[in-house]
N, C-alpha and C. Protein backbone atom coordinates (compact mmCIF):
# COMPACT_ATOMS: atom_id res chain seq x y z
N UNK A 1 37.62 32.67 12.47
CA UNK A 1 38.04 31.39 11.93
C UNK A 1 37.44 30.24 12.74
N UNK A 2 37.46 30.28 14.29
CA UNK A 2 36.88 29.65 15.00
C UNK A 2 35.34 28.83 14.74
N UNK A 3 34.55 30.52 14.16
CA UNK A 3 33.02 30.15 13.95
C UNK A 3 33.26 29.60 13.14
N UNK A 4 33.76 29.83 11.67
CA UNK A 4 33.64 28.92 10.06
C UNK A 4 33.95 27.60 10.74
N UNK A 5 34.74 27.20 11.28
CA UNK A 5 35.17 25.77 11.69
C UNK A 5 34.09 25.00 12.77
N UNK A 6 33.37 25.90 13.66
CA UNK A 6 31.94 25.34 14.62
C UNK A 6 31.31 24.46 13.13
N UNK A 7 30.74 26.03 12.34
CA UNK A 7 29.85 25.78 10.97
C UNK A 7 29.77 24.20 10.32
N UNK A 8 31.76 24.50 9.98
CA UNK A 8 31.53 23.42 8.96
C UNK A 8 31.20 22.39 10.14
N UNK A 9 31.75 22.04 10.74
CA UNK A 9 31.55 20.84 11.79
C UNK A 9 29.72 20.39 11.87
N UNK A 10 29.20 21.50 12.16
CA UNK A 10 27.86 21.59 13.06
C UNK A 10 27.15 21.19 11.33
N UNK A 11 27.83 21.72 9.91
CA UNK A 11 26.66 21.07 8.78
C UNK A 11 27.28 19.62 8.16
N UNK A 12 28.67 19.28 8.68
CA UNK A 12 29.31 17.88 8.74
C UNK A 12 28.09 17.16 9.11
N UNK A 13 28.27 17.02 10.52
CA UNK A 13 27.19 16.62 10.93
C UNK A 13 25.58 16.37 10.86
N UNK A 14 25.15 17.57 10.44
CA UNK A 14 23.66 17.25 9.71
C UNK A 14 23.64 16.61 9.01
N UNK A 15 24.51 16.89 8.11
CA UNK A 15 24.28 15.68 6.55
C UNK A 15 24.77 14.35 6.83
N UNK A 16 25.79 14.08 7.55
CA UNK A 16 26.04 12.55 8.37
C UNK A 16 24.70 12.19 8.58
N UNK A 17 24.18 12.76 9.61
CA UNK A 17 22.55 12.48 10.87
C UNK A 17 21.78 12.31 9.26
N UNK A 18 21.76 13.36 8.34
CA UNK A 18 20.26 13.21 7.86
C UNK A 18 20.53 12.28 6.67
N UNK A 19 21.43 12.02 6.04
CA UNK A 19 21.96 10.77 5.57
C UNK A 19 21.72 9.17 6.25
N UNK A 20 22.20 9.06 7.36
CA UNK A 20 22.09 8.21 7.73
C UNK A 20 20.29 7.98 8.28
N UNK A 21 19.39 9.01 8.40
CA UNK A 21 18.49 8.85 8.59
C UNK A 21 17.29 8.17 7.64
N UNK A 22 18.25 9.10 6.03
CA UNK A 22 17.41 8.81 5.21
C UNK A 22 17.66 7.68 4.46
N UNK A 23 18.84 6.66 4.39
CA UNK A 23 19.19 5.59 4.05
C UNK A 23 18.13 4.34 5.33
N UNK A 24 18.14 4.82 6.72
CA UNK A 24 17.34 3.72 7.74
C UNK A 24 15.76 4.10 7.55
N UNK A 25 15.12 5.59 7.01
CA UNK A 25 13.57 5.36 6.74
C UNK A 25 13.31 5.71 5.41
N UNK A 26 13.93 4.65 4.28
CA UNK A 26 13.36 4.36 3.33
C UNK A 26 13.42 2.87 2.89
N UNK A 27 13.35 2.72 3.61
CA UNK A 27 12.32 1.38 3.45
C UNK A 27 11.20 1.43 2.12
N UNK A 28 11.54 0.07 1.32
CA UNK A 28 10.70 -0.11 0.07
C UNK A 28 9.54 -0.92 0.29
N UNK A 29 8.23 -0.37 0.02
CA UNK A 29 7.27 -1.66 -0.01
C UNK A 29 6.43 -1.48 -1.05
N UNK A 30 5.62 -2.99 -1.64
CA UNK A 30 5.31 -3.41 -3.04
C UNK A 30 3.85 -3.46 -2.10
N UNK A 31 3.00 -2.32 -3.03
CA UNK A 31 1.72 -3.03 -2.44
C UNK A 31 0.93 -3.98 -3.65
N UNK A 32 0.42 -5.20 -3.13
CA UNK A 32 -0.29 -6.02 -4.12
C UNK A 32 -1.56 -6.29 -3.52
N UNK A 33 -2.48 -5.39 -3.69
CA UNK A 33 -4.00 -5.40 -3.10
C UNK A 33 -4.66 -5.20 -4.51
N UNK A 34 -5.42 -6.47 -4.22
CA UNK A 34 -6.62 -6.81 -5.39
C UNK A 34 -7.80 -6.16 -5.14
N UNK A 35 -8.81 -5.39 -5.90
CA UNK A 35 -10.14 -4.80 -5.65
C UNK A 35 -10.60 -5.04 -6.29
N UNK A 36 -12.02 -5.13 -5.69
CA UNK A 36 -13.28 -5.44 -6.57
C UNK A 36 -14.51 -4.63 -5.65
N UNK A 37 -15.23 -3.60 -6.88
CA UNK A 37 -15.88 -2.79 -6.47
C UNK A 37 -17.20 -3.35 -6.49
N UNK A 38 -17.91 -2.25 -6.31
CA UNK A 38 -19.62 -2.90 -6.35
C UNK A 38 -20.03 -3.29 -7.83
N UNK A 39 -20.23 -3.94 -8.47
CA UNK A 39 -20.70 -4.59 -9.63
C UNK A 39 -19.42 -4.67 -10.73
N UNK A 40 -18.35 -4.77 -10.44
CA UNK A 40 -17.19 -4.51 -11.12
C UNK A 40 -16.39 -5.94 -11.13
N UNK A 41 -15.27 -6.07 -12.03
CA UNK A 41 -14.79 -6.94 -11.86
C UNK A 41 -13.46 -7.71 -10.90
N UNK A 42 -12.87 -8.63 -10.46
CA UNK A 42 -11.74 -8.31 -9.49
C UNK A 42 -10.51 -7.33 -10.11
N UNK A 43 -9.58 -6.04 -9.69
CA UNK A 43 -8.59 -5.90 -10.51
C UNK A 43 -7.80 -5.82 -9.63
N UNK A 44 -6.39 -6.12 -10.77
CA UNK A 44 -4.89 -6.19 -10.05
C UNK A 44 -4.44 -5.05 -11.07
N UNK A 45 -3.74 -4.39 -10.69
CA UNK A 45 -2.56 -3.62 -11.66
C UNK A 45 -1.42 -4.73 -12.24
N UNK A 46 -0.89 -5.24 -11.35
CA UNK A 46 -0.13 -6.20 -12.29
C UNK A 46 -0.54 -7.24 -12.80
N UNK A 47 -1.74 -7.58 -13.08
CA UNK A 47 -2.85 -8.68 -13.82
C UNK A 47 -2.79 -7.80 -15.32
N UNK A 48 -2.07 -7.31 -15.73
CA UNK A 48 -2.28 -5.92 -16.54
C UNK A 48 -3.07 -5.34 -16.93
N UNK A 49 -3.76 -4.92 -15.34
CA UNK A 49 -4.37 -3.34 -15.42
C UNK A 49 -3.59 -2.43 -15.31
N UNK A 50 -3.91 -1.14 -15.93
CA UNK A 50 -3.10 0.30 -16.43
C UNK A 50 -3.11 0.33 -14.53
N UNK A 51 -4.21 0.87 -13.92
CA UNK A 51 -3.79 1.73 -13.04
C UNK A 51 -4.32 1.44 -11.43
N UNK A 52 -3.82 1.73 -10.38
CA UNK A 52 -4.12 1.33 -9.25
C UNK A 52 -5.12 1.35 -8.78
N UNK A 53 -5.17 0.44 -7.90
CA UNK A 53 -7.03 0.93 -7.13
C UNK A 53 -7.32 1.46 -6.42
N UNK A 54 -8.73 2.27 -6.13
CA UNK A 54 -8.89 3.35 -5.35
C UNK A 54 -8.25 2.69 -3.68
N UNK A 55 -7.91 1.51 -3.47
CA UNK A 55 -7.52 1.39 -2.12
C UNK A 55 -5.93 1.29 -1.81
N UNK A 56 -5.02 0.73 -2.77
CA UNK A 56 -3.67 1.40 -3.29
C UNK A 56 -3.27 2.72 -3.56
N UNK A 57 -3.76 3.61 -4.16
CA UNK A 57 -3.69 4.65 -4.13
C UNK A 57 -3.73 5.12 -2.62
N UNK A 58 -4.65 5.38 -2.35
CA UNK A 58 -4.85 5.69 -0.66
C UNK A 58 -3.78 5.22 0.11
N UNK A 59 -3.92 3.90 0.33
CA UNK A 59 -2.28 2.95 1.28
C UNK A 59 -1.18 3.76 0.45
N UNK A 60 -0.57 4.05 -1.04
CA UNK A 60 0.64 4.27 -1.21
C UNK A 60 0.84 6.41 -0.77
N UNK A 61 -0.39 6.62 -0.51
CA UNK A 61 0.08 8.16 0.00
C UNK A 61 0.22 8.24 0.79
N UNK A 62 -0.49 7.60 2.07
CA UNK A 62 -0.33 7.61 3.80
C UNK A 62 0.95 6.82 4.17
N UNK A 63 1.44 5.66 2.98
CA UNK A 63 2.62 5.04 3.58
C UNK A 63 4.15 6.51 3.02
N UNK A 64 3.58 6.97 2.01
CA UNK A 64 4.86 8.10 1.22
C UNK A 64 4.85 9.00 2.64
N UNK A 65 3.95 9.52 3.18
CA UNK A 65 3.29 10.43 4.33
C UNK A 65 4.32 10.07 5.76
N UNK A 66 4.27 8.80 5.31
CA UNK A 66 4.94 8.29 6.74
C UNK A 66 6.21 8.13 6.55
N UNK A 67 6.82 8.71 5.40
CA UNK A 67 8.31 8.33 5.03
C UNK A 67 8.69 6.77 4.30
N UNK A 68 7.80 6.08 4.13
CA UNK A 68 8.54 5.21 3.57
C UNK A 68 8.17 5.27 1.64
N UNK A 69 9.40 4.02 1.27
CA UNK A 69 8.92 4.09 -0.17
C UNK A 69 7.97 3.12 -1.06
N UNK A 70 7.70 3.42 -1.95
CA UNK A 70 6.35 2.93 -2.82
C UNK A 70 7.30 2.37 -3.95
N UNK A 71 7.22 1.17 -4.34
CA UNK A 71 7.65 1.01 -5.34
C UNK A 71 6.79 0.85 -6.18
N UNK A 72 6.69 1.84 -7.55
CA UNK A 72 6.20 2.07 -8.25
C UNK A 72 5.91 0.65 -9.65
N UNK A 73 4.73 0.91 -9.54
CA UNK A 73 4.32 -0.03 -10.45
C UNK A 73 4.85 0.01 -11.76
N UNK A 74 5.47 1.11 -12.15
CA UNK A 74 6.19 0.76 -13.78
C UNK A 74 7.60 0.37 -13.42
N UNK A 75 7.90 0.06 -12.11
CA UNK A 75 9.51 -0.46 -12.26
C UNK A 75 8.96 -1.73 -11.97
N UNK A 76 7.65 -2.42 -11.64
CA UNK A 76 7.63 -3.80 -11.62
C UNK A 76 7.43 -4.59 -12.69
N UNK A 77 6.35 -3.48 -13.61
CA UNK A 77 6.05 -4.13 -15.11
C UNK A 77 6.98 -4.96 -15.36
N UNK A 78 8.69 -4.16 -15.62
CA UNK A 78 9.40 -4.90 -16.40
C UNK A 78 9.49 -6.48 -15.99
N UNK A 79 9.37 -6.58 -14.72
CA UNK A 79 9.78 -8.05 -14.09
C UNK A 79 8.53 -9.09 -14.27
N UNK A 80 7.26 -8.17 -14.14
CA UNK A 80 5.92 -8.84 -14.81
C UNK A 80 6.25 -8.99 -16.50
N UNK A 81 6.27 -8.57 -17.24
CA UNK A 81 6.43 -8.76 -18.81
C UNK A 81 7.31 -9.91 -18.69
N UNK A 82 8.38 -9.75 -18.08
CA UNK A 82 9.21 -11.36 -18.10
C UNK A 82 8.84 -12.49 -17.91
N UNK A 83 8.53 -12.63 -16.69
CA UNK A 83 7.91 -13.64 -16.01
C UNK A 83 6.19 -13.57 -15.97
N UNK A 84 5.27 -13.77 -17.05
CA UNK A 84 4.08 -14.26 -17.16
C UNK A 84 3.37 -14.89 -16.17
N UNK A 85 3.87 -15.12 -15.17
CA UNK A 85 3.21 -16.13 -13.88
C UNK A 85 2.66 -15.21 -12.77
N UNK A 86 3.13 -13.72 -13.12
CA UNK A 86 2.80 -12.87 -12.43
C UNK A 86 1.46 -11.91 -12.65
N UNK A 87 1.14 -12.30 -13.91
CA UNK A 87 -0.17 -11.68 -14.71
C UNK A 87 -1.31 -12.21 -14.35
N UNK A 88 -1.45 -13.17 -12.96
CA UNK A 88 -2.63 -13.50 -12.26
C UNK A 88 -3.25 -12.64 -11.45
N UNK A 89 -4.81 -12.41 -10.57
CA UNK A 89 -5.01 -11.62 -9.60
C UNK A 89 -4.74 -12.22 -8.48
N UNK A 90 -4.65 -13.37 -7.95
CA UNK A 90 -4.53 -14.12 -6.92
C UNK A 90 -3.01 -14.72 -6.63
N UNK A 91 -2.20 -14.35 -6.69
CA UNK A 91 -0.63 -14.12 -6.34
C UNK A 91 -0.53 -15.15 -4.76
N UNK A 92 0.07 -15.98 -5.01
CA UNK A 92 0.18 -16.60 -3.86
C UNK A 92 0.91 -16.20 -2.91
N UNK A 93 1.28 -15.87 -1.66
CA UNK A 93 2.24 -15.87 -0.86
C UNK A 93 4.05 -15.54 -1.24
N UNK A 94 3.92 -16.87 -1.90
CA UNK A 94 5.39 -17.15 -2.27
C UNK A 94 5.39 -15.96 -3.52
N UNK A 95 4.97 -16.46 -4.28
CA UNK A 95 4.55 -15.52 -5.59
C UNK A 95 4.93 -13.75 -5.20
N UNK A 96 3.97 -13.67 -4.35
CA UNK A 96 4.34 -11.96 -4.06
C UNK A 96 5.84 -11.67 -3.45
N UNK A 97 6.43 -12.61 -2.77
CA UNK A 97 7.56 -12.48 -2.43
C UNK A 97 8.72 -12.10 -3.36
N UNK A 98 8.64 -13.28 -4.25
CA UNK A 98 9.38 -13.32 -5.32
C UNK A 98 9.63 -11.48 -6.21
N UNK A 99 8.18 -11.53 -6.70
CA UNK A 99 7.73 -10.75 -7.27
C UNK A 99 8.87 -9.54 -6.16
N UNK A 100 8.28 -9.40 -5.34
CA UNK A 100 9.17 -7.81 -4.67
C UNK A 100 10.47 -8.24 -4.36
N UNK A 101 11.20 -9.42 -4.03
CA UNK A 101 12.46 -9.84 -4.05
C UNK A 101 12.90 -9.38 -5.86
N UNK A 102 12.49 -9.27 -6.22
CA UNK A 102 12.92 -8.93 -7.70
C UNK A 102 12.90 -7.31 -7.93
N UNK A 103 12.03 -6.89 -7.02
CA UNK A 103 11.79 -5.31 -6.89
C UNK A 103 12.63 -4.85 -6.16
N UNK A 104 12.94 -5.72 -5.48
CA UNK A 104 14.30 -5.31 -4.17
C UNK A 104 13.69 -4.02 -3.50
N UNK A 105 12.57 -4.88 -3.33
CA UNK A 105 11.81 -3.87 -1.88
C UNK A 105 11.94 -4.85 -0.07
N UNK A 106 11.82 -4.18 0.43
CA UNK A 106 11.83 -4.87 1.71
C UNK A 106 10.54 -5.57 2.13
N UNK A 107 9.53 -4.84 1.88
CA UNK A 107 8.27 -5.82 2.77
C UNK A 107 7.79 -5.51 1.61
N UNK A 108 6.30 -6.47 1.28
CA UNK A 108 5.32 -6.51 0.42
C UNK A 108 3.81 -6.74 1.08
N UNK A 109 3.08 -6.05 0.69
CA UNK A 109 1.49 -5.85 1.19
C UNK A 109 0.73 -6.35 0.29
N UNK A 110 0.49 -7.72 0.64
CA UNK A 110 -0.36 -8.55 -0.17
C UNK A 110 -1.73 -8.82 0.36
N UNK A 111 -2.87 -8.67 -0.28
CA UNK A 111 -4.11 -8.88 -0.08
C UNK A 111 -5.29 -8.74 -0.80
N UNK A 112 -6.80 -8.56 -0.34
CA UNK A 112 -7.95 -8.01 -1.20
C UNK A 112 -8.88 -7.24 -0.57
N UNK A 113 -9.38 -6.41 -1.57
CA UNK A 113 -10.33 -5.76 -1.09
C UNK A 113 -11.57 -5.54 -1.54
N UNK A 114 -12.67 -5.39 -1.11
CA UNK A 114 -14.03 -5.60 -2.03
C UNK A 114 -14.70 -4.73 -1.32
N UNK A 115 -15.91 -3.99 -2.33
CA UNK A 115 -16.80 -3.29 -1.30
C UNK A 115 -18.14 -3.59 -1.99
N UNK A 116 -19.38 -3.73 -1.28
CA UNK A 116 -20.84 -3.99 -1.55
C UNK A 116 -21.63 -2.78 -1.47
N UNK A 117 -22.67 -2.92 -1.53
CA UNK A 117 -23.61 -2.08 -1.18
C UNK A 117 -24.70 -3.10 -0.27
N UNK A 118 -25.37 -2.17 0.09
CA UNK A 118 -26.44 -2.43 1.21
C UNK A 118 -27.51 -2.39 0.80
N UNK A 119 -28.63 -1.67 1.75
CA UNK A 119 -29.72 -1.63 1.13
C UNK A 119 -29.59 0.15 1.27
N UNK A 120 -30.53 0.63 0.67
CA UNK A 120 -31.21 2.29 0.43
C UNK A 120 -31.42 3.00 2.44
N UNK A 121 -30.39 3.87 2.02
CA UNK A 121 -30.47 4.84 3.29
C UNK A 121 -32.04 5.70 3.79
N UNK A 122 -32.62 5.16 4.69
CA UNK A 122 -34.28 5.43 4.58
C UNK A 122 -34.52 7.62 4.38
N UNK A 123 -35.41 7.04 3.91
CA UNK A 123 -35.97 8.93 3.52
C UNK A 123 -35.14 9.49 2.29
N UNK A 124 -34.17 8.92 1.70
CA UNK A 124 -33.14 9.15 0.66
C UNK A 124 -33.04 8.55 -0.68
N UNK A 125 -32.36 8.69 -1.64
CA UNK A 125 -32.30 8.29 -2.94
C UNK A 125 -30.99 7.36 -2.51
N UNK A 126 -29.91 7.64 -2.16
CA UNK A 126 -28.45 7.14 -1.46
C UNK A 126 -28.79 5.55 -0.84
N UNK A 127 -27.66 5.15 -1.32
CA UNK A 127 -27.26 3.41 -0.97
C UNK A 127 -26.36 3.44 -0.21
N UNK A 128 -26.47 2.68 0.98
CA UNK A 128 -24.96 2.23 2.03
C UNK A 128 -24.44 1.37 1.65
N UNK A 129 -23.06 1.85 1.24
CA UNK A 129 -21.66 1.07 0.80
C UNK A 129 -20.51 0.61 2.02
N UNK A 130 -20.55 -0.29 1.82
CA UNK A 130 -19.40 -1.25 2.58
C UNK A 130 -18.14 -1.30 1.58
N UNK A 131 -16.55 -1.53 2.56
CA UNK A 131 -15.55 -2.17 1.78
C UNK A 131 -14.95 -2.68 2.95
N UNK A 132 -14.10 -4.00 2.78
CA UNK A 132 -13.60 -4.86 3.41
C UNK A 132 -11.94 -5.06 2.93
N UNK A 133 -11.13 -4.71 3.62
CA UNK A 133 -9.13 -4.85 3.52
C UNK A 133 -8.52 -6.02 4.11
N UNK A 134 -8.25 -7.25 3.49
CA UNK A 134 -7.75 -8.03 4.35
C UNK A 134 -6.00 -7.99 3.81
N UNK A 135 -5.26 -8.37 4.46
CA UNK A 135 -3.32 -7.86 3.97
C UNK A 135 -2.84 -8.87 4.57
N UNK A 136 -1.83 -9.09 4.26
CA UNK A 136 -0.50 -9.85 5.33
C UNK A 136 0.42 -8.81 4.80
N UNK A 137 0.87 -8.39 5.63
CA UNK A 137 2.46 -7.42 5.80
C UNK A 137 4.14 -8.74 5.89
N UNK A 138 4.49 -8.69 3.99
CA UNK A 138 5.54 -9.76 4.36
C UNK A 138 6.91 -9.20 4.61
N UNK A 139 7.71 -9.59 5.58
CA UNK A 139 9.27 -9.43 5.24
C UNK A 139 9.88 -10.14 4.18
N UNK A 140 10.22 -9.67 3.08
CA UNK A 140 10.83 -10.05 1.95
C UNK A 140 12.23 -10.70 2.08
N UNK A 141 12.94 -10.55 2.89
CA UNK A 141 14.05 -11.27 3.12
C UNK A 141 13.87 -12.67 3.63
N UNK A 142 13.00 -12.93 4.25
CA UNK A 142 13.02 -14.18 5.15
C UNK A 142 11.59 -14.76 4.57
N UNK A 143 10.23 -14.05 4.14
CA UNK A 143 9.20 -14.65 3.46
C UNK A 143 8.15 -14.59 5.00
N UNK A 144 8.84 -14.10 6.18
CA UNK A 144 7.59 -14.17 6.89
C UNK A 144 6.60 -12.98 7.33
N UNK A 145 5.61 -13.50 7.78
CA UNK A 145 4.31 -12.66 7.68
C UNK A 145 4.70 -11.79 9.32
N UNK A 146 4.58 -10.57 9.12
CA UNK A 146 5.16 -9.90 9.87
C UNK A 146 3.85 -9.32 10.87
N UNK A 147 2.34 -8.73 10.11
CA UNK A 147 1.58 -8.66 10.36
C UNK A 147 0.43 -9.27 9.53
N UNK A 148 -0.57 -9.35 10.14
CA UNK A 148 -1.99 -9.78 9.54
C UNK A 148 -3.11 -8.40 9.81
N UNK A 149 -3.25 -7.98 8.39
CA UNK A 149 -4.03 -6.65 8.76
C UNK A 149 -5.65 -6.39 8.35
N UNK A 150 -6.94 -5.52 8.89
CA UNK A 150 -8.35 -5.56 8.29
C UNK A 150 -8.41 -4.53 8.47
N UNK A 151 -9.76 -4.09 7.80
CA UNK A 151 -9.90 -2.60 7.94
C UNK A 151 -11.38 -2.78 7.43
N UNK A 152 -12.47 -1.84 7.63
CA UNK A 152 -13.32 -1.87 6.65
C UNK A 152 -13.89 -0.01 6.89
N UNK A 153 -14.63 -0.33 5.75
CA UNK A 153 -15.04 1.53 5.43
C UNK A 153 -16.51 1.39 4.97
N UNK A 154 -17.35 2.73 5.50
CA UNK A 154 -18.58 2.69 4.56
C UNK A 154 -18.50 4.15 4.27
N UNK A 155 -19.80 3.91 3.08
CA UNK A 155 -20.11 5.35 2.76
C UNK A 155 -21.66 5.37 2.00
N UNK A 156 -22.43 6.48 2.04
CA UNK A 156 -23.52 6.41 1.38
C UNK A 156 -23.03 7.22 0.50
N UNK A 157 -24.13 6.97 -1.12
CA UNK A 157 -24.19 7.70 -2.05
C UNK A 157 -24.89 7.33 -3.04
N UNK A 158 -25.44 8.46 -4.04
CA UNK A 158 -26.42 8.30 -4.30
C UNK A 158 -26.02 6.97 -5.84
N UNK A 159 -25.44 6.81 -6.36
CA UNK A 159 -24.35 6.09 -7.30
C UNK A 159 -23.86 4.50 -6.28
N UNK A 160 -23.60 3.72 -6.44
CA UNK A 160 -23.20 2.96 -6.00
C UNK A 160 -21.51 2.04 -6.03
N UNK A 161 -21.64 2.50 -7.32
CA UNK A 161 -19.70 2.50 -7.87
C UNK A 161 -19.46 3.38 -7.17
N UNK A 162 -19.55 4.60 -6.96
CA UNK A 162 -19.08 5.54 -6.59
C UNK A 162 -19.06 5.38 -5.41
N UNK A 163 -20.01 5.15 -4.11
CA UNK A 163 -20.15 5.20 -2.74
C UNK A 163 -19.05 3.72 -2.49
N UNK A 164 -18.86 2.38 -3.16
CA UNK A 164 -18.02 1.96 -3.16
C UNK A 164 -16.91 2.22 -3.04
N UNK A 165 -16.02 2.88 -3.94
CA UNK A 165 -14.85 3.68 -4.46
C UNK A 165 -14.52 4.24 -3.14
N UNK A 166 -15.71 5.07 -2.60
CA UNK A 166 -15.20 6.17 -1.19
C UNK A 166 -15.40 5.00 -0.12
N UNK A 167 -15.81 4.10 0.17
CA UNK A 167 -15.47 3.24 1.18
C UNK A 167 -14.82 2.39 1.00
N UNK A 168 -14.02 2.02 -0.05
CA UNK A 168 -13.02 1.82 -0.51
C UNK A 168 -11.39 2.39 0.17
N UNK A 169 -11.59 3.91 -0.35
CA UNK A 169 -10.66 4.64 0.11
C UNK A 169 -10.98 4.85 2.12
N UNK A 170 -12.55 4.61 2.52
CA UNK A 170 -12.21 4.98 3.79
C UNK A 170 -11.19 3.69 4.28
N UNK A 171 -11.50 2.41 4.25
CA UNK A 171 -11.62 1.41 4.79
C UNK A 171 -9.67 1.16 4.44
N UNK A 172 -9.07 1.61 3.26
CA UNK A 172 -7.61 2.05 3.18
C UNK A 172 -6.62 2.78 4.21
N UNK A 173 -7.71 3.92 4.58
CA UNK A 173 -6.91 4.96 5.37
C UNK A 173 -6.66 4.17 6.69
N UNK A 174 -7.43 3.49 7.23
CA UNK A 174 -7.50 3.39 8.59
C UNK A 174 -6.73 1.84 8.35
N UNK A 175 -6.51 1.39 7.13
CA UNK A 175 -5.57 -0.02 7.26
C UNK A 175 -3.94 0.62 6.82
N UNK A 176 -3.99 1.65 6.46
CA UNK A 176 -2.52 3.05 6.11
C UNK A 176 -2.05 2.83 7.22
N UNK A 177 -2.79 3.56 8.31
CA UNK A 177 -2.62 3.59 9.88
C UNK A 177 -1.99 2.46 10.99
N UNK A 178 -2.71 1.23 10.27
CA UNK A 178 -1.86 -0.05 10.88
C UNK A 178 -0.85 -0.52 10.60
N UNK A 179 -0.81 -0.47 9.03
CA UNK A 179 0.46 -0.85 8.26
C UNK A 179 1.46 -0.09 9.00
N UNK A 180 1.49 0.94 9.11
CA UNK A 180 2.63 2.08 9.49
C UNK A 180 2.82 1.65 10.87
N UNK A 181 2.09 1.32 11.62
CA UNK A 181 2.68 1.10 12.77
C UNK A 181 3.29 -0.89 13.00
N UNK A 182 2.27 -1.25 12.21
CA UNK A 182 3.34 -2.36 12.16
C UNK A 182 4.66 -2.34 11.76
N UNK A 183 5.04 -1.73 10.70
CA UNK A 183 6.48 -1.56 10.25
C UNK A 183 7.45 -0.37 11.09
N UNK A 184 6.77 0.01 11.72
CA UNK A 184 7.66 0.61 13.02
C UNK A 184 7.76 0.21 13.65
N UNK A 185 7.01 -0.97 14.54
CA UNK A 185 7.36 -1.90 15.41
C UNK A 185 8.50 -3.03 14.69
N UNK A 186 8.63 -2.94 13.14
CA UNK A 186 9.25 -3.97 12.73
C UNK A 186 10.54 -3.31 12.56
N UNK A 187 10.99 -1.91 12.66
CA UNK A 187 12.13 -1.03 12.55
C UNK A 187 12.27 -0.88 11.05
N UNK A 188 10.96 -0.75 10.04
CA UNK A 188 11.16 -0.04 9.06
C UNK A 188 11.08 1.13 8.74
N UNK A 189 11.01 2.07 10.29
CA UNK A 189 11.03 3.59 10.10
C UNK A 189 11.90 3.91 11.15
C-alpha cells in the first residue's frame, strides 16, 4: 500500500512539473517575414499569398524544435479577411503588433528577406546565390523590440531560383539560432 501511495505521489507530481512546464515553454510567435527571391516578386503570406516562404518555413521548424509555438497562418487569415489593412507586404511595426495582439501570440518576428545571385562559379555551369534576414523580435504586450536580428546564406546552383530558395533557407537556419536564444534570454522558454 505504501508503494501505490510513493506511485501516485511520484506521477502527482510529474504531471504538476510537466504541466507547469508546458504552460511556461509555449510561448506563441507570429512570424511576418517578407521574401523576395532571385527574379521573383516581394511575397507575404498574409498579403494573400497561399503559402509560406522558403525562409518561414525554415524559422517556424527550428523555432517548433526549440519548443516554442507557431501560430499558424490559417488562424490569422480570419483576422486578415477582417481587417483589410493587413493585406499589405510592408506591415509597419505597430501594424504587426496589432496583427499578433489579435493572434494572442506573445512575440512577433517581423522583417525581410531577399536573395540575389552573383556572378557564375568559375570552371562551372552554377551561379553564387546570396540571401539576406533582417527581423526585429517584438514583445507583443508592451510593443517593444526585444531583439534586432541578420543572418545571411549562400549557395551555388546550377538554376538560380533555386540556389536562391537554398540560401534562403541557409541564411533562416542560422537567424532560427538567434531568435531562440534571444527569447530565452527574454524567458520565453
Amino acid at each position: 500500500m505504501r508503494k501505490l501511495v510513493i506511485c501516485f505521489s511520484m506521477l502527482f507530481l510529474i504531471l504538476t512539473l510537466s504541466r507547469s512546464y508546458a504552460a511556461e515553454g509555449s510561448k506563441k510567435v507570429v512570424l511576418l517575414i517578407a521574401e523576395q527571391n532571385i527574379e521573383g516578386p516581394q511575397r507575404a503570406w498574409w498579403a494573400s499569398e497561399i503559402d509560406l516562404s522558403a525562409s518561414e518555413a525554415i524559422l517556424a521548424q527550428k523555432l517548433i524544435e526549440a519548443g516554442f509555438e507557431i501560430v499558424e497562418p490559417s488562424s490569422v487569415t480570419k483576422i486578415i479577411d477582417q481587417e483589410k489593412a493587413f493585406r499589405r507586404v510592408d506591415l509597419s511595426e505597430g501594424e504587426s503588433v496589432k496583427l499578433a495582439n489579435l493572434a494572442k501570440a506573445e512575440y512577433v518576428l517581423s522583417g525581410k528577406a531577399l536573395a540575389s545571385s552573383g556572378s557564375k562559379v568559375p570552371q562551372s555551369n552554377m551561379v553564387s546565390c546570396f540571401a539576406n534576414i533582417t527581423a526585429k523580435l517584438i514583445r507583443v504586450k508592451d510593443g517593444s523590440v526585444i531583439s534586432y536580428v541578420d543572418a545571411s546564406g549562400s549557395s551555388a546552383h546550377m538554376d538560380a531560383v533555386t540556389g536562391g530558395k537554398e540560401a534562403l533557407a541557409d541564411a533562416a537556419a542560422d537567424l532560427a539560432g538567434k531568435i531562440v536564444e534571444a527569447l530565452s534570454k527574454e524567458g520565453g522558454k
